[in-house]
Protein backbone atom coordinates (compact mmCIF):
# COMPACT_ATOMS: atom_id res chain seq x y z
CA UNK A 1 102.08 29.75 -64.37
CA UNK A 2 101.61 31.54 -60.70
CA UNK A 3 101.85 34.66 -62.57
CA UNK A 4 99.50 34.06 -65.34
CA UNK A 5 96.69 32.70 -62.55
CA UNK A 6 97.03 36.33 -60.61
CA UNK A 7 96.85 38.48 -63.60
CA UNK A 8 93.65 36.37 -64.40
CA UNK A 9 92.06 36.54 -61.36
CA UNK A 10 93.08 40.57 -61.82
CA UNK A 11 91.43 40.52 -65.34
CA UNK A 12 88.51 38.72 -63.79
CA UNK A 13 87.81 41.25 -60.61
CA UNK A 14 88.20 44.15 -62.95
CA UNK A 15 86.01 43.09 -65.33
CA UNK A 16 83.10 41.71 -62.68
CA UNK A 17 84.22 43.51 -59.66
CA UNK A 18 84.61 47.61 -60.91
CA UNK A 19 82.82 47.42 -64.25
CA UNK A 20 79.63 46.07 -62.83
CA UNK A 21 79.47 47.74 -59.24
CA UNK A 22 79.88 51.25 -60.91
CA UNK A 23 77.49 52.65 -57.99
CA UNK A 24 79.05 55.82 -56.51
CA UNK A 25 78.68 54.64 -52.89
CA UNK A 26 81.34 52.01 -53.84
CA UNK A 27 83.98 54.53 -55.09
CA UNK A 28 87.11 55.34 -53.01
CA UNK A 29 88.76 59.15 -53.19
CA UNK A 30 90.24 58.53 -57.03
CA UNK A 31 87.24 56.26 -58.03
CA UNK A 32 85.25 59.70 -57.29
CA UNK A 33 87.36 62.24 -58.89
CA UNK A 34 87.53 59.62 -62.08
CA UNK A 35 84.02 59.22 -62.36
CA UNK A 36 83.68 63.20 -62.23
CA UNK A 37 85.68 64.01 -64.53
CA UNK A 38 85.14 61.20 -67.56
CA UNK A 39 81.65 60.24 -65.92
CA UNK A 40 79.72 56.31 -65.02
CA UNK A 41 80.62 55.27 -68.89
CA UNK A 42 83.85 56.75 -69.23
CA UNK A 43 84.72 54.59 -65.88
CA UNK A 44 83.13 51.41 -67.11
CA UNK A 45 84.53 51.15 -70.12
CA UNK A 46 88.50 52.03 -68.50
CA UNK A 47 87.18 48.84 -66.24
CA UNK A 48 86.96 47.09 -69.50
CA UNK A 49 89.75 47.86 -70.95
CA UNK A 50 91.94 47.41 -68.06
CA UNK A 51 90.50 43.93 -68.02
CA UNK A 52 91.52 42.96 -71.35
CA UNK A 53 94.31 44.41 -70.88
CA UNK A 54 95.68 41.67 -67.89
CA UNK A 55 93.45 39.01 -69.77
CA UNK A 56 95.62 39.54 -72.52
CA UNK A 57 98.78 39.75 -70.50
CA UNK A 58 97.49 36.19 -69.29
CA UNK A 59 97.40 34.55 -72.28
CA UNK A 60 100.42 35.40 -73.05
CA UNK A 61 102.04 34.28 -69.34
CA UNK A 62 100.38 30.88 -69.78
CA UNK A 63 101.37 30.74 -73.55
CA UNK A 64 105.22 31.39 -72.40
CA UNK A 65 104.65 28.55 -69.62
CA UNK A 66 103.44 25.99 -72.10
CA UNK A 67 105.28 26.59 -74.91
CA UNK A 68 108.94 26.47 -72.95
């Protein structure tokens, strides 16, 4: 249960947190060199899809917890 919580509160800072303050003054050293290289969209949507990715790893946390 304590692990499904974190990786949705992950999901949910990745998802509000880096995919909608995508402003370069916000970027650390890799942020930077990421955005450079795949540019503002290419980062937003990784943001995305690293979200869904520990939303989805969530579900299934809280699906082991309720179903044992």
């Amino acid at each position: 249960m304590i692990g499904g919580i974190i990786l949705l509160t992950i999901a949910l800072i990745a998802w509000f947190g880096m995919a909608k303050n995508a402003s370069e003054e916000s970027a650390t050293g890799f942020v930077r060199i990421f955005k450079s290289i795949f540019g503002m969209k290419g980062y937003i949507i990784m943001a995305k899809f690293i979200a869904i990715l520990f939303l989805l790893a969530a579900l299934a946390e809280f699906y082991k917890y309720f179903t044992e």
